[in-house]
Protein backbone atom coordinates (compact mmCIF):
# COMPACT_ATOMS: atom_id res chain seq x y z
CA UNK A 1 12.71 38.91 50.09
CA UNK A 2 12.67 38.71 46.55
CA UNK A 3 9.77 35.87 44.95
CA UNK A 4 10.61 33.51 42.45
CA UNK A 5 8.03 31.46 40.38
CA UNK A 6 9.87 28.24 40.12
CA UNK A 7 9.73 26.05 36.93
CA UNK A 8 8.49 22.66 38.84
CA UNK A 9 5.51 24.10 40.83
CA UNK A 10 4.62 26.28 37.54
CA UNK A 11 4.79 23.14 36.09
CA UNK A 12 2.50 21.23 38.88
CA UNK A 13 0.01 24.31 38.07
CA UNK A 14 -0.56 23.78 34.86
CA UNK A 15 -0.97 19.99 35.41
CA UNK A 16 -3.69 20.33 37.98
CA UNK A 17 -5.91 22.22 35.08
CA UNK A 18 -4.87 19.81 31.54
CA UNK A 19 -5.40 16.76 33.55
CA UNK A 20 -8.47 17.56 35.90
CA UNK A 21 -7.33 17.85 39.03
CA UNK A 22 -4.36 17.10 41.68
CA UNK A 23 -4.81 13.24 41.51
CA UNK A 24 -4.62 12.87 38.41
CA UNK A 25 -1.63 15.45 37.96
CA UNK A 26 0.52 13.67 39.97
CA UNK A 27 0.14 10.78 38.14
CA UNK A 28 1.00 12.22 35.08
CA UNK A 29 4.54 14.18 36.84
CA UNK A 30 5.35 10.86 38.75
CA UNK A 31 4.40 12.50 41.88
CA UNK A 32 3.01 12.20 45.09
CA UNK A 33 -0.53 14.32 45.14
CA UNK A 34 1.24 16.11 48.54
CA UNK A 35 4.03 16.92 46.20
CA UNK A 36 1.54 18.46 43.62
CA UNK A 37 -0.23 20.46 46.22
CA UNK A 38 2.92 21.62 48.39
CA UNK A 39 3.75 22.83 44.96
CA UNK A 40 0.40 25.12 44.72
CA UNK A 41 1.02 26.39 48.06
CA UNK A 42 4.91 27.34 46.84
CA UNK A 43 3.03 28.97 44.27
CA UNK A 44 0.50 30.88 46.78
CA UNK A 45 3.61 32.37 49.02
CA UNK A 46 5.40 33.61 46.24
CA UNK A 47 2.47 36.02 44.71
CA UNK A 48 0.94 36.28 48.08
CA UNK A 49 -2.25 35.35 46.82
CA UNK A 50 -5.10 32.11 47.27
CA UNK A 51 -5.06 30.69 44.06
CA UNK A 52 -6.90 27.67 44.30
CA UNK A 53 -10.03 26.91 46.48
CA UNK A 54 -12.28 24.28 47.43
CA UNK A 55 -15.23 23.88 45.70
CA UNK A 56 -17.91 20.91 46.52
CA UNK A 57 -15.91 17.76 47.11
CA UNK A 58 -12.79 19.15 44.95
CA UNK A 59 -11.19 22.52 44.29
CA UNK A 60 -11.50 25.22 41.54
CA UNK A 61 -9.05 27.61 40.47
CA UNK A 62 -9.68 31.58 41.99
CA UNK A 63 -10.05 34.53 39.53
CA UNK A 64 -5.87 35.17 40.68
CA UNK A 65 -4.99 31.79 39.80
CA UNK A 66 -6.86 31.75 36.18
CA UNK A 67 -4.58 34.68 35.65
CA UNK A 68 -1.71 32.94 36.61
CA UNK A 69 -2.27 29.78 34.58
CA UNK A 70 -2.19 32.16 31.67
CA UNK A 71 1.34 33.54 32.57
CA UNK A 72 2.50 30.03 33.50
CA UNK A 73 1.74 28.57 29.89
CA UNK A 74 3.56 31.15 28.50
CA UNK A 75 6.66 30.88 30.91
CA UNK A 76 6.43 27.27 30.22
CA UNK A 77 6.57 27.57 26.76
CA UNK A 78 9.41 29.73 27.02
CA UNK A 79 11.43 27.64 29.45
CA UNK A 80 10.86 24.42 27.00
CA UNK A 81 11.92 26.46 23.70
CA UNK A 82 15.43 27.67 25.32
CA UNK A 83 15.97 23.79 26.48
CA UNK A 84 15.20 22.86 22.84
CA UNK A 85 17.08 25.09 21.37
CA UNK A 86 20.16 24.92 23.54
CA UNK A 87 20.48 20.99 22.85
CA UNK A 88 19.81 21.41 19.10
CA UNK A 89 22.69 23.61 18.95
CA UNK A 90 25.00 21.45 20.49
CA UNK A 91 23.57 18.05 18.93
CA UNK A 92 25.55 16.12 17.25
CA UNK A 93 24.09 12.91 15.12
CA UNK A 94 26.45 10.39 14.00
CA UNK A 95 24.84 8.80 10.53
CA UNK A 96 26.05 5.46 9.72
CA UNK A 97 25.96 3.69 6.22
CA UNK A 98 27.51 0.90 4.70
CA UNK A 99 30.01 1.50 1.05
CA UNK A 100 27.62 0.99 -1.14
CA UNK A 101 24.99 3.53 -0.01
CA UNK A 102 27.68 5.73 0.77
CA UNK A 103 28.69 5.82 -2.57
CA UNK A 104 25.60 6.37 -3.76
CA UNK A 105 23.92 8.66 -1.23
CA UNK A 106 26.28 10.64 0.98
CA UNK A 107 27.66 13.65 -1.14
CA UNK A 108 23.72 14.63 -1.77
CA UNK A 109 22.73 13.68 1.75
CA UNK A 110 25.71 15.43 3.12
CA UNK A 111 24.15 18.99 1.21
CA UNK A 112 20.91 18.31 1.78
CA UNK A 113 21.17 18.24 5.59
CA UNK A 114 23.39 20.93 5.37
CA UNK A 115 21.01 23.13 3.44
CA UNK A 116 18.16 22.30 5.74
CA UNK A 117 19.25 24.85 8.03
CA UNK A 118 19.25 22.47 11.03
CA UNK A 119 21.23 23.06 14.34
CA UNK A 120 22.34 20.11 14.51
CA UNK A 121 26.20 18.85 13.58
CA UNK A 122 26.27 15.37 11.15
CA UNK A 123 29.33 13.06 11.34
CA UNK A 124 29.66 10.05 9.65
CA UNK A 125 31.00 6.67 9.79
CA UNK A 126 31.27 4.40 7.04
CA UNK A 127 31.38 0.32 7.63
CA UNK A 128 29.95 -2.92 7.65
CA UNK A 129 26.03 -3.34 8.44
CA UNK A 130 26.95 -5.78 10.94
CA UNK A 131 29.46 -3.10 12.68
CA UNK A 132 26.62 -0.30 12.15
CA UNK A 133 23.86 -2.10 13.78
CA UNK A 134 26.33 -2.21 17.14
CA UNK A 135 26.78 0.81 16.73
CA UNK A 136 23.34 1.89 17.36
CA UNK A 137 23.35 -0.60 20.14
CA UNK A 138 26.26 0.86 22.04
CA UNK A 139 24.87 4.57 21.21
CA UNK A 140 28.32 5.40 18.89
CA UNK A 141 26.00 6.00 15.91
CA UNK A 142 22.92 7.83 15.97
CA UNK A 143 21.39 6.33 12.86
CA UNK A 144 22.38 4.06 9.57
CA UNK A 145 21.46 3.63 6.41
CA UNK A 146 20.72 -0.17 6.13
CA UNK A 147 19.67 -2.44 3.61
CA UNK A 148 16.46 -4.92 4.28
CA UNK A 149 16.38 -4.08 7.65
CA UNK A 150 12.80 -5.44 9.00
CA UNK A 151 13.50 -6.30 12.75
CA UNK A 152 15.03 -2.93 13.62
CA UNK A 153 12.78 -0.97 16.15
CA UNK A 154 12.04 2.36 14.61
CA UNK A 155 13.47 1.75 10.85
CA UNK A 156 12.05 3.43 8.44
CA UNK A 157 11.83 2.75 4.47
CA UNK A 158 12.68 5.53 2.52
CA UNK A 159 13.14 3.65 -1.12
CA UNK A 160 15.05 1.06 -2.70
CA UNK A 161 18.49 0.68 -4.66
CA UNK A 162 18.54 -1.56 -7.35
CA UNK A 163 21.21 -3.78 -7.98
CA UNK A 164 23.50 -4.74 -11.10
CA UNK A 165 25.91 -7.62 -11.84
CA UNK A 166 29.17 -6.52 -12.96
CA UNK A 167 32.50 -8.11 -14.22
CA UNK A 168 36.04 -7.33 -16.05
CA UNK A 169 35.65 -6.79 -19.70
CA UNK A 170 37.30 -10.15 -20.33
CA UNK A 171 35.29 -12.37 -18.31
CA UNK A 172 32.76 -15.06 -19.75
CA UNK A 173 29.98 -16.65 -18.24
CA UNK A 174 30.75 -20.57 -17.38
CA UNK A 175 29.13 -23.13 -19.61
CA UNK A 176 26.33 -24.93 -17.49
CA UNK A 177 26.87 -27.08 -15.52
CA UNK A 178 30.05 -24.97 -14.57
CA UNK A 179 28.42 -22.86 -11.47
CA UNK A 180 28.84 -19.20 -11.87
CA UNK A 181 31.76 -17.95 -9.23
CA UNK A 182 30.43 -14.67 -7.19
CA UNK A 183 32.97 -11.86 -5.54
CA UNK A 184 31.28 -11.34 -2.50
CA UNK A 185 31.38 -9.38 0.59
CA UNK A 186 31.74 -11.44 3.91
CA UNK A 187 29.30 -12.42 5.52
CA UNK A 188 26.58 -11.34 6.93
CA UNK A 189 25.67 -9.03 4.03
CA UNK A 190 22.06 -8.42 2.33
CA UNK A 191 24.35 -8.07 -1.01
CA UNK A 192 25.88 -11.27 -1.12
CA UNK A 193 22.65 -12.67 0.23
CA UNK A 194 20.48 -11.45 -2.45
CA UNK A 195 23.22 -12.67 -5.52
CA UNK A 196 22.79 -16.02 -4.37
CA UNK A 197 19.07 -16.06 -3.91
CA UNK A 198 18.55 -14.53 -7.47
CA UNK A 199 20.58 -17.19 -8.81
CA UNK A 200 19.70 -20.36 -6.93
CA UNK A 201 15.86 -18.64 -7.70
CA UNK A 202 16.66 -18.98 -11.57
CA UNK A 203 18.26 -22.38 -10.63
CA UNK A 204 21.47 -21.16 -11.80
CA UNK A 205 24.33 -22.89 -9.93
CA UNK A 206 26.93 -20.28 -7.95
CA UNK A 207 29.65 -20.71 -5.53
CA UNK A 208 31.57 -17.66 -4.09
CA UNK A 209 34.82 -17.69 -5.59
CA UNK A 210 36.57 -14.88 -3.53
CA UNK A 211 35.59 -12.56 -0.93
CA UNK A 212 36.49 -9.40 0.86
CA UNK A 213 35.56 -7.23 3.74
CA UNK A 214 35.20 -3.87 2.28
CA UNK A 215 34.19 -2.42 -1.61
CA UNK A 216 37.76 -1.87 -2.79
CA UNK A 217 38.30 -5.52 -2.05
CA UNK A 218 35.75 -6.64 -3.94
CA UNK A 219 35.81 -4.50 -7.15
CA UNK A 220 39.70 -5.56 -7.16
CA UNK A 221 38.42 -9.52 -6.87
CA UNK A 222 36.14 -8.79 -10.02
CA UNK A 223 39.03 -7.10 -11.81
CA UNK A 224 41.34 -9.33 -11.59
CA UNK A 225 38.44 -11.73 -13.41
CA UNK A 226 37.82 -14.26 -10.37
CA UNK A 227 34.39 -13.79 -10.73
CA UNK A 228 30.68 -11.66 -11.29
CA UNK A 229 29.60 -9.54 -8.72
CA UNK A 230 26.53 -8.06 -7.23
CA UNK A 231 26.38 -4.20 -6.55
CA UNK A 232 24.48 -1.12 -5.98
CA UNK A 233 26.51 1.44 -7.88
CA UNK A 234 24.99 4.32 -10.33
CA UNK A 235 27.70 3.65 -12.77
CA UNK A 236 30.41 0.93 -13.72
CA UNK A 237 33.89 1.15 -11.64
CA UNK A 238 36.44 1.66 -13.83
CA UNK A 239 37.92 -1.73 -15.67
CA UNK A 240 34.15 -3.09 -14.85
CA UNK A 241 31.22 -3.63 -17.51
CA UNK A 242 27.35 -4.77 -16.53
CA UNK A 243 26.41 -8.03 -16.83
CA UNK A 244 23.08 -8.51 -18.94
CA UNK A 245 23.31 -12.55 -18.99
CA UNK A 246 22.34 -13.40 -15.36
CA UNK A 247 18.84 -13.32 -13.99
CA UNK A 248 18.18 -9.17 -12.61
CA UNK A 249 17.83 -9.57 -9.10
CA UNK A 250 15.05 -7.72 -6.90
CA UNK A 251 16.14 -4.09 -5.28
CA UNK A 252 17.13 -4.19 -2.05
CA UNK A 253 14.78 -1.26 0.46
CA UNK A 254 17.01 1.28 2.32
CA UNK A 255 16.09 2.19 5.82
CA UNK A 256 16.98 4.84 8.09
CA UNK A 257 17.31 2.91 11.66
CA UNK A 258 18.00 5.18 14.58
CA UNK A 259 19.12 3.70 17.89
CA UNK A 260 16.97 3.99 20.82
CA UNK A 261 15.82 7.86 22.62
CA UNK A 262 16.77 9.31 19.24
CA UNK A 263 14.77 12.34 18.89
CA UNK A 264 11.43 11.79 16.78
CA UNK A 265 12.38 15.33 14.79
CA UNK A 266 15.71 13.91 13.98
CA UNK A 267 14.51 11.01 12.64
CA UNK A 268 12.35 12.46 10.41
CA UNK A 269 14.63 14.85 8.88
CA UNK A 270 17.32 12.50 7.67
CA UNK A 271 14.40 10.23 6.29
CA UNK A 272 13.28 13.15 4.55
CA UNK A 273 16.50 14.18 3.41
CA UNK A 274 17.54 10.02 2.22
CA UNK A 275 13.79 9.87 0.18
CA UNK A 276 14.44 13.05 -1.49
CA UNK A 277 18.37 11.90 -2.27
CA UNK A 278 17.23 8.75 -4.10
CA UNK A 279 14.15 10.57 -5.73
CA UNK A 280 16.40 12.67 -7.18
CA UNK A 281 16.85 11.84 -11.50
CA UNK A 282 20.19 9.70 -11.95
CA UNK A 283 19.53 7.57 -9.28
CA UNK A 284 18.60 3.90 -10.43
CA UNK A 285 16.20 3.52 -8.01
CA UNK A 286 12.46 1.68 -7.74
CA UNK A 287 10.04 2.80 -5.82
């Protein structure tokens, strides 16, 4: 009859030593201590040999089963690296991120991740934070790249984008008391949030005189000279100038929030990847 050393009683083995004993080893595997020790004796008919013994009021591993603790670490070790590496080649992460940090982020991030010589497949999805965070809820998106994010479990700050007003060449900021009329994204959104918190901070009147749901929507409001608008962009959209006669609002922090049983490891490495992005020169960012 050919012997086999199964994975779960090699696995019971090993137990019994790191965590002092059979008790205590079950605990740890979510087993019964019978189940642990039917295990051992699995163990003993497939080699043939005793390799655990009693010893005062507990039991001691024999000279054959020191030896085959060795072997069972290494077997072990082996079995867990072929898992690993089997699901990292097939894993696909699904990065989320709203326009703006899209626009300013994804190209680099897109090579970066690429050149880190990962397994792993990225996707992404562009859209609304709103959207992204259900998406991490539902499991469609592995992680996003949200602004002021501070009740997401997990999220993690990698930086901050500063923000700049911006309007058509023609337009002229209202006399006070006239307010000041903001293009603005729907809400919820941190953007339009922060534009009229800067102002009302500065006790500078505002009221949102058009709004759209995605970027294009809103640079085309601000074109067509309905109003000033807030944004994280590296450069001017074309038709657009900066705005240096409002008050300069504070940056906005960018986190990396991955939904729930995300790998630790994966997490890490687009954090990495996002703080090196926006450390790179050309990048108005603040730190």
């Amino acid at each position: 009859m050919e012997r086999i050393l199964d994975i779960g009683p090699l696995r019971s083995f090993v137990a019994v030593e790191d965590h002092g004993g059979f008790q205590r080893a079950a605990e740890h595997l979510h087993l019964s201590q019978a189940g642990v020790s039917q295990h051992v004796r699995r163990l003993e008919a497939a080699t043939g040999l005793r390799l655990v013994e009693r010893h005062g009021r507990g039991s001691r591993f024999t000279a054959d089963g020191e030896r085959l603790l060795a072997s069972a670490r290494r077997i072990l070790a082996a079995h867990d690296d072929a898992l690993r590496e089997l699901a990292g080649a097939h894993l696909e992460v699904t990065i989320g991120s709203t326009e703006h940090a899209a626009a300013r982020l994804l190209p680099s991030l897109s090579a970066s991740l690429d050149d880190a010589g990962s397994p792993m497949t990225f996707r992404y999805r562009i859209d609304r934070g709103a959207r992204l965070r259900e998406g991490l809820a539902s499991g469609q998106v592995d992680l996003a790249l949200l602004l002021n994010v501070t009740d997401h479990v997990g999220a993690v700050p990698v930086g901050a984008l500063e923000l700049t007003w911006y309007a058509a060449g023609t337009w002229r900021l209202p006399v006070p008391p006239e307010p000041v009329p903001l293009v603005a994204f729907d809400n919820p959104c941190e953007l339009r949030k922060q534009a009229l918190k800067t102002l009302a901070d500065h006790g500078v009147p505002a009221t949102i005189g058009a709004e759209a749901t995605q970027l294009a929507g809103v640079q085309a409001a601000v074109s067509a000279g309905l109003g000033v608008a807030l944004m994280a962009l590296d450069e001017p959209p074309p038709g657009l100038v900066v705005v240096h006669d409002l008050p300069v609002p504070e940056p906005l922090t960018l986190y990396v929030c991955p939904r729930a049983g995300l790998a630790r490891e994966v997490v890490d490495l687009a954090a990495e990847a996002v703080a090196a992005v926006l450390a790179r020169p050309g990048l108005a960012l603040s730190r």
